[in-house]
Protein backbone atom coordinates (compact mmCIF):
# COMPACT_ATOMS: atom_id res chain seq x y z
CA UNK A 1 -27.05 30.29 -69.64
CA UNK A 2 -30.30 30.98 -69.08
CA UNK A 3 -33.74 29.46 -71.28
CA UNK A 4 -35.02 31.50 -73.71
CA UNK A 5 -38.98 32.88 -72.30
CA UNK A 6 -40.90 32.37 -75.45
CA UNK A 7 -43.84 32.91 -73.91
CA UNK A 8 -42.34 36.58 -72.57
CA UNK A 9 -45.03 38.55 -75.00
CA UNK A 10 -48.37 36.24 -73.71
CA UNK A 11 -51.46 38.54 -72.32
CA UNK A 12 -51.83 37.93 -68.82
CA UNK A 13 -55.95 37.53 -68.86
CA UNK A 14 -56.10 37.36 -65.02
CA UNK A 15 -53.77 38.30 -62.48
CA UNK A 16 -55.14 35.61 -60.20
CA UNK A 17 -54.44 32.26 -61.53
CA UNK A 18 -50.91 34.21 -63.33
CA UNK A 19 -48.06 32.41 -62.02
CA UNK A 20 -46.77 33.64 -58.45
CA UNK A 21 -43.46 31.74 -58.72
CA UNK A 22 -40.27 33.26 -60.25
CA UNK A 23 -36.76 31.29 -61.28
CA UNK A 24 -33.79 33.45 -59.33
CA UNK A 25 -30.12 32.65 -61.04
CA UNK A 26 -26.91 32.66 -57.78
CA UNK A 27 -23.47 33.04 -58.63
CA UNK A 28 -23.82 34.46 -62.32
CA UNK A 29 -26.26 31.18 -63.38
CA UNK A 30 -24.00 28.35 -61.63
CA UNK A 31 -26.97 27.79 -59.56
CA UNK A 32 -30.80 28.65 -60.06
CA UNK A 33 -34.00 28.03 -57.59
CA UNK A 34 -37.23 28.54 -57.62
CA UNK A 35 -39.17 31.53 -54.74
CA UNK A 36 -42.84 32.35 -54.18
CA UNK A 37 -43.14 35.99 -55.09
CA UNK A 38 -45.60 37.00 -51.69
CA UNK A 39 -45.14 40.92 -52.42
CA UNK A 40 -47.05 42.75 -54.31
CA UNK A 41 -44.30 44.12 -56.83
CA UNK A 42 -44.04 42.72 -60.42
CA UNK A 43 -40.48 41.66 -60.79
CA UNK A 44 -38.55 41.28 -64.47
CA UNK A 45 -36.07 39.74 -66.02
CA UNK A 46 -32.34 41.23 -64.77
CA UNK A 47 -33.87 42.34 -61.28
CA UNK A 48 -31.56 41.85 -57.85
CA UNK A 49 -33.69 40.55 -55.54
CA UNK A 50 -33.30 39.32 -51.80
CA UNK A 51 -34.57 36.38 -50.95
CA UNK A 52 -34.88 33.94 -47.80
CA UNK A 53 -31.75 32.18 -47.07
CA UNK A 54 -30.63 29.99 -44.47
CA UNK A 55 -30.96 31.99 -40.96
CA UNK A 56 -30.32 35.55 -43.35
CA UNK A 57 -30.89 36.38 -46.67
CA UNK A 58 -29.23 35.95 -50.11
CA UNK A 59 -29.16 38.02 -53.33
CA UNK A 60 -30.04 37.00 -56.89
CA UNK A 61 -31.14 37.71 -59.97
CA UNK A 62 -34.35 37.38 -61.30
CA UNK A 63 -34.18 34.59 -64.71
CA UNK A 64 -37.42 34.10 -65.51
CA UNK A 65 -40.64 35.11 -64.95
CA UNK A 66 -44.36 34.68 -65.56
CA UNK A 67 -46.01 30.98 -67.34
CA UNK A 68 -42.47 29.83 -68.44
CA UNK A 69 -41.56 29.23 -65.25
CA UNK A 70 -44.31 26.21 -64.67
CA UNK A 71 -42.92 24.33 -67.57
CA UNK A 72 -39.15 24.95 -66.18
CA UNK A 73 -41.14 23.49 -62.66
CA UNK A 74 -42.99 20.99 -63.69
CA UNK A 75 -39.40 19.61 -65.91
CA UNK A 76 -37.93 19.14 -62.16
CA UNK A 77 -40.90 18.06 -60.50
CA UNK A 78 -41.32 21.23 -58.15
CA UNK A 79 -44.67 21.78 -57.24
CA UNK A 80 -46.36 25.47 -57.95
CA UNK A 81 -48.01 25.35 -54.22
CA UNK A 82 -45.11 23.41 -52.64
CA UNK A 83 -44.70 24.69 -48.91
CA UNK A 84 -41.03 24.08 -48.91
CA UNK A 85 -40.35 27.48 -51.36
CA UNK A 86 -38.92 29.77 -50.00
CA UNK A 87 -39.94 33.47 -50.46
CA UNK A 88 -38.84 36.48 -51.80
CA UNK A 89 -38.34 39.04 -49.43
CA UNK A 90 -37.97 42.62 -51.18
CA UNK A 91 -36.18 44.57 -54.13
CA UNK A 92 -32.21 44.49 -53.55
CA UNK A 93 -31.39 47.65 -51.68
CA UNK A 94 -27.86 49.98 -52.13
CA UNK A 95 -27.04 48.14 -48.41
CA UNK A 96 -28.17 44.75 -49.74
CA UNK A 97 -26.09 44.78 -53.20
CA UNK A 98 -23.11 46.71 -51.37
CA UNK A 99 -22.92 43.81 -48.89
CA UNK A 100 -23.20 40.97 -51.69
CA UNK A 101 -20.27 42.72 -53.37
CA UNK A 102 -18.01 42.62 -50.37
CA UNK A 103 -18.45 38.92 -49.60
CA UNK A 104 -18.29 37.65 -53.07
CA UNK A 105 -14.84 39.36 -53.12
CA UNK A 106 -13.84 36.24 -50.29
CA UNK A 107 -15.00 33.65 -52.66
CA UNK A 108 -11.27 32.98 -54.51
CA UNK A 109 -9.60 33.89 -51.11
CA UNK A 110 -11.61 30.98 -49.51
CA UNK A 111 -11.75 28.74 -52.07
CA UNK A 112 -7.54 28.52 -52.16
CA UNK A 113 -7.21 28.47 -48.28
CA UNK A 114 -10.13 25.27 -48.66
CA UNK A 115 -7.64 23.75 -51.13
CA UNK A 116 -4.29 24.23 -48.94
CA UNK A 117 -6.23 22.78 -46.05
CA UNK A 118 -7.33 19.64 -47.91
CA UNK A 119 -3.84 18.84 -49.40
CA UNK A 120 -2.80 18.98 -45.65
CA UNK A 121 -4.54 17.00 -44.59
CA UNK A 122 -4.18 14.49 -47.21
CA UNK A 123 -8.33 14.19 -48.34
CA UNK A 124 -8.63 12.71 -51.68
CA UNK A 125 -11.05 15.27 -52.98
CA UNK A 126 -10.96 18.24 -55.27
CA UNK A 127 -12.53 21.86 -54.47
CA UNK A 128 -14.11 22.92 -57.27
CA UNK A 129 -16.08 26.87 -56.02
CA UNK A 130 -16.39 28.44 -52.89
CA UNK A 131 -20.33 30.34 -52.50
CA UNK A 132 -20.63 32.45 -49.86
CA UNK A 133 -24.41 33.46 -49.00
CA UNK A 134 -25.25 37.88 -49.44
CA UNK A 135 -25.12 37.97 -46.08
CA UNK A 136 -21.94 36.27 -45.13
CA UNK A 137 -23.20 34.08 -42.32
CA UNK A 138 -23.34 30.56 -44.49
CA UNK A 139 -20.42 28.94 -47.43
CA UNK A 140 -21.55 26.09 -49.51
CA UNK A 141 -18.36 24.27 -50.65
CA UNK A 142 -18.67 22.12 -53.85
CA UNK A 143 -16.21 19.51 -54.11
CA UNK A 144 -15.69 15.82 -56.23
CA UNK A 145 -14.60 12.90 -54.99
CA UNK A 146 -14.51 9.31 -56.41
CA UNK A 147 -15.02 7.59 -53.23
CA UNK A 148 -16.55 8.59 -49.56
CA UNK A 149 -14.33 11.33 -48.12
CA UNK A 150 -14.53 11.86 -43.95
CA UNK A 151 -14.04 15.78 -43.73
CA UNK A 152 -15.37 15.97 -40.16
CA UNK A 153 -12.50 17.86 -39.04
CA UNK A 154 -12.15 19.68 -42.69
CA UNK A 155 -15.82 21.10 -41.39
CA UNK A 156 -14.22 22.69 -38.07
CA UNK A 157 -11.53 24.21 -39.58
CA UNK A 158 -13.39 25.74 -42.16
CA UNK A 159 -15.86 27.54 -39.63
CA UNK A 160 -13.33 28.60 -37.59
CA UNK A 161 -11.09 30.23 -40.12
CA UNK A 162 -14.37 32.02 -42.15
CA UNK A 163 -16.68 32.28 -39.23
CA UNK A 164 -19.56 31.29 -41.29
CA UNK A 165 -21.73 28.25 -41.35
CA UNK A 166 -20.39 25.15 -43.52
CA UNK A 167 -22.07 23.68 -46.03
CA UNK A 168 -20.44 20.67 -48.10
CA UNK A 169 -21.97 19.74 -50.96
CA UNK A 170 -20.68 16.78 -53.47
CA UNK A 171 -20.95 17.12 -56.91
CA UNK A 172 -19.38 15.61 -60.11
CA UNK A 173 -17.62 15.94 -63.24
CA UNK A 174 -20.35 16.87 -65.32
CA UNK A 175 -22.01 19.32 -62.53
CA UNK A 176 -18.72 20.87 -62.69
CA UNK A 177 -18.55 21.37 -66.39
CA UNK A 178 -22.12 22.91 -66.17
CA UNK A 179 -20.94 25.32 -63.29
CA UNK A 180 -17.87 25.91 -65.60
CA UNK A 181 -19.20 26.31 -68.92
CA UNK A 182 -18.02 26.44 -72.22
CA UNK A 183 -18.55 25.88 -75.49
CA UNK A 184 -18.99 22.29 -77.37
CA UNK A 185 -17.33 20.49 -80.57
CA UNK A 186 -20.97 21.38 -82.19
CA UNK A 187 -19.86 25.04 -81.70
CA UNK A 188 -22.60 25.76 -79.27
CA UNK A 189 -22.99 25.83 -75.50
CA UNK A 190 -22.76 22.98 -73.21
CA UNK A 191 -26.50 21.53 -72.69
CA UNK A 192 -25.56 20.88 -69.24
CA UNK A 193 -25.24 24.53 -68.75
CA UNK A 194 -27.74 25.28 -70.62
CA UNK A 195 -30.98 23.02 -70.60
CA UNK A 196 -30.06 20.09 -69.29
CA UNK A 197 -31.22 19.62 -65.52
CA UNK A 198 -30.49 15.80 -65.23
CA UNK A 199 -27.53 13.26 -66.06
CA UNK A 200 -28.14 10.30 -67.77
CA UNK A 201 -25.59 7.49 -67.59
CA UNK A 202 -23.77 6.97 -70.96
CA UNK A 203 -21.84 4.09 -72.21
CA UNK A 204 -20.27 2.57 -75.42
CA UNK A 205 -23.14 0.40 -76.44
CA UNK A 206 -24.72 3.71 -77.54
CA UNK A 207 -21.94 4.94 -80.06
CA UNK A 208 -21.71 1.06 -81.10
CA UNK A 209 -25.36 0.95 -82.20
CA UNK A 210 -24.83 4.43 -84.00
CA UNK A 211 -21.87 2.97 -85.96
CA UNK A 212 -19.46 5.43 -84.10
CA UNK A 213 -16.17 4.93 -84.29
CA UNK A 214 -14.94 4.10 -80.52
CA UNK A 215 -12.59 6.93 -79.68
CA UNK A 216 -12.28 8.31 -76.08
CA UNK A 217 -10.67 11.69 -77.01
CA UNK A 218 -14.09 12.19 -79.85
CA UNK A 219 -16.30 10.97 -77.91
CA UNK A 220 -15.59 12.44 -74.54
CA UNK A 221 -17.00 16.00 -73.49
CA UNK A 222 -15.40 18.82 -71.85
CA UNK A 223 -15.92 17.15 -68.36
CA UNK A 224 -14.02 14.47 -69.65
CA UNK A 225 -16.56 11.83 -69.56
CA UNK A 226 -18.74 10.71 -72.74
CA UNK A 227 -21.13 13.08 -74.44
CA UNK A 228 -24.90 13.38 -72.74
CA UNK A 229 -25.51 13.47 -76.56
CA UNK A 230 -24.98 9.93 -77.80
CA UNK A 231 -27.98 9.44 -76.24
CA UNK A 232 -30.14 11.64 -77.95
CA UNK A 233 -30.51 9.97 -81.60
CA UNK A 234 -29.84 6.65 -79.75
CA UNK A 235 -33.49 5.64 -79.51
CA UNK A 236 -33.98 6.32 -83.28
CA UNK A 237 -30.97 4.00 -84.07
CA UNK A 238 -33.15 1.19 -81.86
CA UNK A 239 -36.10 1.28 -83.73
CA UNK A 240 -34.50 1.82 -86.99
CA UNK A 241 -32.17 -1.55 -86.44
CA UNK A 242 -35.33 -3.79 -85.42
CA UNK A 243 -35.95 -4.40 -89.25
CA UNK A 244 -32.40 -6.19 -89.62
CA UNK A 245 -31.64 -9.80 -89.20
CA UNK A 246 -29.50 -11.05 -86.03
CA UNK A 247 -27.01 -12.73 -85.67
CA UNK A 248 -25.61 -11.97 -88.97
CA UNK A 249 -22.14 -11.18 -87.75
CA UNK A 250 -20.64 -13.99 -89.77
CA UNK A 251 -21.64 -15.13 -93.29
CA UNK A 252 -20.28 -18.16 -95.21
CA UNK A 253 -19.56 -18.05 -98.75
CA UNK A 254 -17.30 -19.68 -101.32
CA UNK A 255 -14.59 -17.55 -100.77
CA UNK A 256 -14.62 -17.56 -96.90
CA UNK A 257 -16.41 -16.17 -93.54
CA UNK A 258 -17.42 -12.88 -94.15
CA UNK A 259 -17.35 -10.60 -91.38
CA UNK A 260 -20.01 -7.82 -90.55
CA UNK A 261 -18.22 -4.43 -90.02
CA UNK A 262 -21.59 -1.90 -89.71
CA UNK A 263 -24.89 -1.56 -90.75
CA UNK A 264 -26.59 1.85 -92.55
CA UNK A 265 -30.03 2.23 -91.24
CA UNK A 266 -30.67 4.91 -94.09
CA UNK A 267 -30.03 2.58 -97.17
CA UNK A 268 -30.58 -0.81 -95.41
CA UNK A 269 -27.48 -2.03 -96.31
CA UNK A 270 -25.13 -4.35 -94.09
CA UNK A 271 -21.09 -4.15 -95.09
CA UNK A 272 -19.15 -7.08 -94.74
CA UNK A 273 -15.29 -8.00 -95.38
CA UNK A 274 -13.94 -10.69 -96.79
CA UNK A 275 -10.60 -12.65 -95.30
CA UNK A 276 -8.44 -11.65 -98.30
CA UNK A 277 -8.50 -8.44 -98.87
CA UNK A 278 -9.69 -5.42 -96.87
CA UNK A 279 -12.79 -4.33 -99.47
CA UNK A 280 -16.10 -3.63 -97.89
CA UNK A 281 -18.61 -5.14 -99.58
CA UNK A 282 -22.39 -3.46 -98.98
CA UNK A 283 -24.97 -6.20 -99.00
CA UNK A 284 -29.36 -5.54 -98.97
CA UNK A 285 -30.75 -6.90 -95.72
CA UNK A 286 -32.54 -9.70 -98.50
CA UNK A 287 -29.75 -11.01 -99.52
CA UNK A 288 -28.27 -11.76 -95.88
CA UNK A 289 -31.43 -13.44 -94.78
CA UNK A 290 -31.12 -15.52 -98.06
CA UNK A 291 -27.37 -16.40 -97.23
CA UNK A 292 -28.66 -17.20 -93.16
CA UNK A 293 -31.20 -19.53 -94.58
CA UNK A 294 -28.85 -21.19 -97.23
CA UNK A 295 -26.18 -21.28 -94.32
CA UNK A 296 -28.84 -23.13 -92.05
CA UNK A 297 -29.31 -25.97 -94.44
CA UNK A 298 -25.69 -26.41 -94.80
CA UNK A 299 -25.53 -24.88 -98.49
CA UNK A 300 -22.87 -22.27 -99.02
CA UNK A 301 -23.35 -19.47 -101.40
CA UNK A 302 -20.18 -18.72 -103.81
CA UNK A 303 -20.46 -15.09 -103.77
CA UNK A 304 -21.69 -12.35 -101.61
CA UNK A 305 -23.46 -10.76 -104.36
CA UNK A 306 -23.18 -6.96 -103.05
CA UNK A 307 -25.45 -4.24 -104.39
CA UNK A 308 -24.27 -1.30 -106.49
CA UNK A 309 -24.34 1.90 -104.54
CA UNK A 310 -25.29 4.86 -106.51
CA UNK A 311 -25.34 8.49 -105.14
CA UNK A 312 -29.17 10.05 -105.46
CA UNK A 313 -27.31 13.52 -105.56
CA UNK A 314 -26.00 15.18 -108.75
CA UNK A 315 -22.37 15.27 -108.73
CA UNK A 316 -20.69 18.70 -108.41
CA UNK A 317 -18.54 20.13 -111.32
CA UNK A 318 -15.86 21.64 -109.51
CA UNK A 319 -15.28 25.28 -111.15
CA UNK A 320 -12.77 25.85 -113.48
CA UNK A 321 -9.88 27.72 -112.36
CA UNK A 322 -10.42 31.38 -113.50
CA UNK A 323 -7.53 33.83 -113.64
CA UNK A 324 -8.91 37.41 -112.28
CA UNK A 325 -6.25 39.18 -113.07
CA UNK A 326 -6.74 38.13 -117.08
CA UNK A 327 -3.41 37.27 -119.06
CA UNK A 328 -0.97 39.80 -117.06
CA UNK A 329 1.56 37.64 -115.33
CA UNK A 330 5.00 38.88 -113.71
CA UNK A 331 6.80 37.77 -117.04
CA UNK A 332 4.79 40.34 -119.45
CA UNK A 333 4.88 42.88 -117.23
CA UNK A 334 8.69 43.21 -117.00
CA UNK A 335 8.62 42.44 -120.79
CA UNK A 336 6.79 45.87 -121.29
CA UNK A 337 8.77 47.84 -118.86
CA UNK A 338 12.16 46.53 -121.09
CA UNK A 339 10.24 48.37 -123.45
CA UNK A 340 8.89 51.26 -122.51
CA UNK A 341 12.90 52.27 -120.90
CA UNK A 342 14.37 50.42 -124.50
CA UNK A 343 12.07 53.49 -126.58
CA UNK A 344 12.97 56.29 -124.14
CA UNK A 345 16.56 55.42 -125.01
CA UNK A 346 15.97 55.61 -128.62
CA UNK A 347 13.96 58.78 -128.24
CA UNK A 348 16.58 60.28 -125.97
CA UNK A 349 19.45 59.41 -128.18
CA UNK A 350 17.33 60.80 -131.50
CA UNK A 351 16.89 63.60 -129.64
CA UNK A 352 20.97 64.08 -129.31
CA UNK A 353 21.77 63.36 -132.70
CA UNK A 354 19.11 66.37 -133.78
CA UNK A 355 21.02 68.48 -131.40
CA UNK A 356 24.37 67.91 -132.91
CA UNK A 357 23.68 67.94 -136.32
CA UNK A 358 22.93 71.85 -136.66
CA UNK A 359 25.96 72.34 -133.87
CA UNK A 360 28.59 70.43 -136.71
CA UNK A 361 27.28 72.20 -139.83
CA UNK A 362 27.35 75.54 -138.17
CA UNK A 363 31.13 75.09 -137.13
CA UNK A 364 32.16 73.52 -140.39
CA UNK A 365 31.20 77.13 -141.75
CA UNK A 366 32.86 79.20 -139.02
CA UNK A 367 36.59 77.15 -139.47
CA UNK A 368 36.27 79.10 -142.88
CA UNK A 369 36.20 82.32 -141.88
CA UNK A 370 38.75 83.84 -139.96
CA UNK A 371 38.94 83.70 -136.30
CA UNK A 372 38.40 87.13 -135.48
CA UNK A 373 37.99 89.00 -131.80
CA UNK A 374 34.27 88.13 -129.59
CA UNK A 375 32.69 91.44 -129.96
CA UNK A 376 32.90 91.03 -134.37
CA UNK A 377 31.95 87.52 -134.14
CA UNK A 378 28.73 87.94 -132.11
CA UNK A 379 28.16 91.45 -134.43
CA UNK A 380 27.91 88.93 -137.51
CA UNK A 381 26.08 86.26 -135.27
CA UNK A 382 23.89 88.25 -134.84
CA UNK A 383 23.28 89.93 -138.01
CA UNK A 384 23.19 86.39 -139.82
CA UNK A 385 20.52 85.08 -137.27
CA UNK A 386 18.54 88.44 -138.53
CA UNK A 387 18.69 88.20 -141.75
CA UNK A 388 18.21 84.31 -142.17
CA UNK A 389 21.65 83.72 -144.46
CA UNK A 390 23.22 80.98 -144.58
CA UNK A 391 25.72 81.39 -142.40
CA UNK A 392 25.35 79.78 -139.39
CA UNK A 393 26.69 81.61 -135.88
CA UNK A 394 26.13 79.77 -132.83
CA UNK A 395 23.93 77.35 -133.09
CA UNK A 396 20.58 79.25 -131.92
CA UNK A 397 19.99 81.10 -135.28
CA UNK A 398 21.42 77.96 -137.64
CA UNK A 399 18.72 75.69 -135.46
CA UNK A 400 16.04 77.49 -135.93
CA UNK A 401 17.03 77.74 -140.03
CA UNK A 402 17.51 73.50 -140.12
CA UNK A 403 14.46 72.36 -138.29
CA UNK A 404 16.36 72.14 -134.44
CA UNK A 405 14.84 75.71 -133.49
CA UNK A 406 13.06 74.41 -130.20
CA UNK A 407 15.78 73.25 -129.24
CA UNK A 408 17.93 75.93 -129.99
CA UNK A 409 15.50 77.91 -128.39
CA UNK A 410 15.46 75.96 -124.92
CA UNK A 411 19.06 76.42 -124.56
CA UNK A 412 20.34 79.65 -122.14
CA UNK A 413 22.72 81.90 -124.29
CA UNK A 414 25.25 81.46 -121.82
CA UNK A 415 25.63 77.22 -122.96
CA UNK A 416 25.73 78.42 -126.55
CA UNK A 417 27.93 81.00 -125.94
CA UNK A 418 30.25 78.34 -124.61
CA UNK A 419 29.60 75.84 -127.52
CA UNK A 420 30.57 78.78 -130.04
CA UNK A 421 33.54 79.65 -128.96
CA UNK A 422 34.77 75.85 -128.37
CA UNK A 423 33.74 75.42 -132.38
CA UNK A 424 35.99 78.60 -132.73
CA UNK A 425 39.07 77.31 -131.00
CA UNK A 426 39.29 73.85 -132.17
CA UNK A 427 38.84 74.12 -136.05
CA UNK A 428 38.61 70.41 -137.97
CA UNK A 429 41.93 68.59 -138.75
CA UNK A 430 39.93 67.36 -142.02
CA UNK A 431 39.06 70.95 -143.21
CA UNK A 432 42.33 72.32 -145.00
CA UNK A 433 40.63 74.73 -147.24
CA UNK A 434 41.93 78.09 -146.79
CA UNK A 435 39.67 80.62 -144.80
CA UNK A 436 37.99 83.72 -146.40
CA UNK A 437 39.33 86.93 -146.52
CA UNK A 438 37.75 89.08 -143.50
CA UNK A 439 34.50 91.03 -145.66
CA UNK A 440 34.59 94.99 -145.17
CA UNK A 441 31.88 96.32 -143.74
CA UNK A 442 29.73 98.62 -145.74
C-alpha cells in the first residue's frame, strides 16, 4: 500500500538542500506520518526505525525516502520545515523490535475486551482496531459512529483495565475500508488505501450525468458507500454536456411527447422514446434544437427523424468451428475395432480349417490299413515321414507333405501322439472299404 518512488534512482547533487524528511508506515501501512531525520544515518526503504512518540517512543517502518517525499508533503499540505514534526530518534534495536512484538500481540486481546465493554454499556458505536504505541504506555482506539457518542466513562475503564494512556479517535466508513484494504471491481487495489489521502463527498447527480445506471449494489464500494471514482471522469462529462441543448427532456411530435432517456457525449446523439412502443430512437443535437424552435412557435413536427447509427469498426467474422481431432468421431472408431476383431476371427478360423484338413486326409488313409500294436505303427510313421510317401502317419510328416508343415511343426509330439491314436480308434462310419493286408517287412 505504499506509492511507488519513481524518483528512487535520481543523483543526489548536494547533500544539503537533499530532503531531511522521511514517510514512516505504523501498523503494516494502516497509518503513515511524516519525521525529520536529525541523525546523521541514511535510512532506506524497509528500515525499523524508532521514532518520538507521545511521552515514549514508537516503531515503524521506513516508506519512503529522499525527493518523493516533498511531493507526498506538499499533496497534504505538511510543511518541509514545520516545527510540529516529530523526529526520528535512532535505528530499531533487538530491545526496541522485541518490545514492539510483545505489545502488538495485545492488540486483538484489547480490541475484543473494547468491544464487550461498549455493548455493555449500550454506546452506539463500532470498534474498528486497537494500536498500541512500541512502547506500551499509549492505545489509540479507532471507532465509527453515526452520531456524537459520550464515552467519558468508556475512557476510564479502558485505562484502568490496559494501564496505558487512551486515545479515541473517530473515523468512518471509508477510513475503515482504507485501514482494511482490499481489492476493487476494477481488479486493482482500493485508492483509498492506496493514493488517495482525502474523501470527497459523492452523490447520484454524478452517475446521472455519466448516464449510469442508478444501482446501489454497482455503484457502492467495499465500504459500502458510493465509489470515490464517479467522480473522477465526472468533470469531463460537464464540459462535454455544455454543447447540448436544455431543457430538451420532452419533445412534441405527430405521434406524441417524446421522452429523453440519455445523451452520448461521444457521438452527440440524444435518445428519446416514444409513448407507444419502447424503441429508442437516437436523434443529432441539430435536429432537437430544430424540433425546440418549431415547438416554441407552436408547430409540431410529424416525425422525430432519428439518425442512422453505423459502427466505425469492422465487424468481426466469428471463426468457423474447426474440428482438431479431423474426421475421427466415437462412431468410426468402434466401426474399425468391429473390424479389426471381425478379420482376426476369419484369420483364426482359416487358420483351423488348415489344421484339420491334413489331420482328416491322414486318418482317411490309416482306417485302411489295419490297426496294428503302437510300437509298428510309429515304426511305419516314422519311416513314411522319412521317405516322403504318401502315406500319411500322424499328422506332423503328412503336414509338412500338404503345405500345413509349420504348423505341424509347432505342435509337441505328445498332442499328435494323442490325435493319432484317436484317428486310430474311431475309424469313419462312411469308409466301408476293406483294409489292406498287413505288408511284410523286407
Amino acid at each position: 500500500m505504499n506509492a511507488f518512488d519513481w524518483l528512487m534512482n535520481l543523483p543526489v547533487s548536494d547533500q544539503d538542500t537533499a530532503c531531511k524528511v522521511i514517510e514512516v508506515s505504523f501498523n503494516q501501512g494502516s497509518r503513515k506520518d511524516f519525521f525529520r531525520n536529525a541523525t546523521i544515518q541514511n535510512f532506506e526503504k524497509g528500515d525499523l526505525i524508532a521514532v518520538e512518540g507521545i511521552s515514549g517512543f514508537d516503531v515503524g517502518e521506513v516508506s519512503l525516502t529522499g525527493e518523493i517525499v516533498r511531493i507526498q508533503m506538499k499533496k497534504r499540505g505538511i510543511g518541509e520545515y514545520d516545527s510540529e514534526l516529530k523526529k526520528v530518534l535512532r535505528r530499531a534495536s533487538d530491545k526496541d523490535i522485541e518490545i514492539w512484538h510483545q505489545n502488538k500481540a495485545r492488540e486483538k486481546e484489547a480490541l475484543i475486551q473494547t468491544r464487550a465493554i461498549t455493548k455493555q454499556l449500550n454506546l452506539d458505536m463500532k470498534m474498528s482496531e486497537v494500536e498500541i504505541q512500541a512502547d506500551g504506555r499509549k492505545a489509540t482506539f479507532f471507532y465509527i459512529a453515526d452520531d456524537r457518542v459520550d464515552f467519558r466513562e468508556l475512557i476510564k475503564i479502558l485505562a484502568r483495565e490496559f494501564k496505558v494512556k487512551v486515545e479515541m479517535r473517530q473515523i468512518g466508513a471509508r477510513q475503515e475500508a482504507a485501514k482494511v484494504g482490499g481489492v476493487g471491481s476494477c481488479g486493482r487495489e482500493l485508492c483509498c488505501s492506496t493514493w488517495l489521502t482525502d474523501f470527497k463527498s459523492v452523490n447520484t447527480t454524478a452517475a446521472r450525468y455519466q448516464n449510469l445506471s442508478i444501482n446501489q449494489s454497482k455503484l457502492s464500494g467495499q465500504c459500502g458507500r458510493l465509489k470515490c471514482c464517479l467522480n473522477y471522469e465526472l468533470d469531463t462529462y460537464l464540459d462535454a454536456l455544455q454543447h447540448f441543448p436544455d431543457n430538451a427532456d420532452l419533445l412534441q411530435v405527430g405521434k406524441g411527447n417524446a421522452t429523453l432517456i440519455k445523451k452520448d457525449i461521444f457521438k452527440n446523439i440524444m435518445w428519446y422514446v416514444l409513448p407507444d412502443s419502447n424503441k429508442q430512437y437516437p436523434v443529432s443535437i441539430e435536429r432537437v434544437r430544430k424540433i425546440k424552435q418549431l415547438n416554441a412557435q407552436g408547430t409540431i413536427p410529424e416525425q422525430l427523424e432519428p439518425v442512422e447509427i453505423t459502427s466505425s469498426k469492422a465487424r468481426e467474422v466469428e471463426p468457423e468451428f474447426v474440428d482438431l481431432v479431423g474426421q475421427i468421431s466415437l462412431r468410426t472408431l468402434e466401426r474399425a475395432e468391429k473390424k479389426k476383431k471381425h478379420h482376426h476371427k476369419e484369420n483364426r478360423q482359416q487358420q483351423n480349417r488348415q489344421q484339420q484338413r491334413p489331420q482328416q486326409g491322414g486318418g482317411g488313409q490309416q482306417q485302411q490299413r489295419p490297426q496294428q500294436g503302437n510300437q509298428q505303427q510309429r515304426s511305419q510313421n516314422q519311416q513314411g515321414g522319412q521317405q516322403g510317401s504318401g502315406q500319411q502317419g500322424g499328422g506332423n510328416q503328412g503336414n509338412r507333405q500338404q503345405g500345413g508343415g509349420q504348423q505341424g511343426q509347432n505342435r509337441p509330439q505328445q498332442q499328435q501322439r494323442r490325435d493319432n491314436r484317436q484317428q486310430q480308434q474311431q475309424p469313419k462310419k462312411d469308409d466301408r472299404r476293406p483294409p489292406n493286408p498287413p505288408q511284410k517287412k523286407d
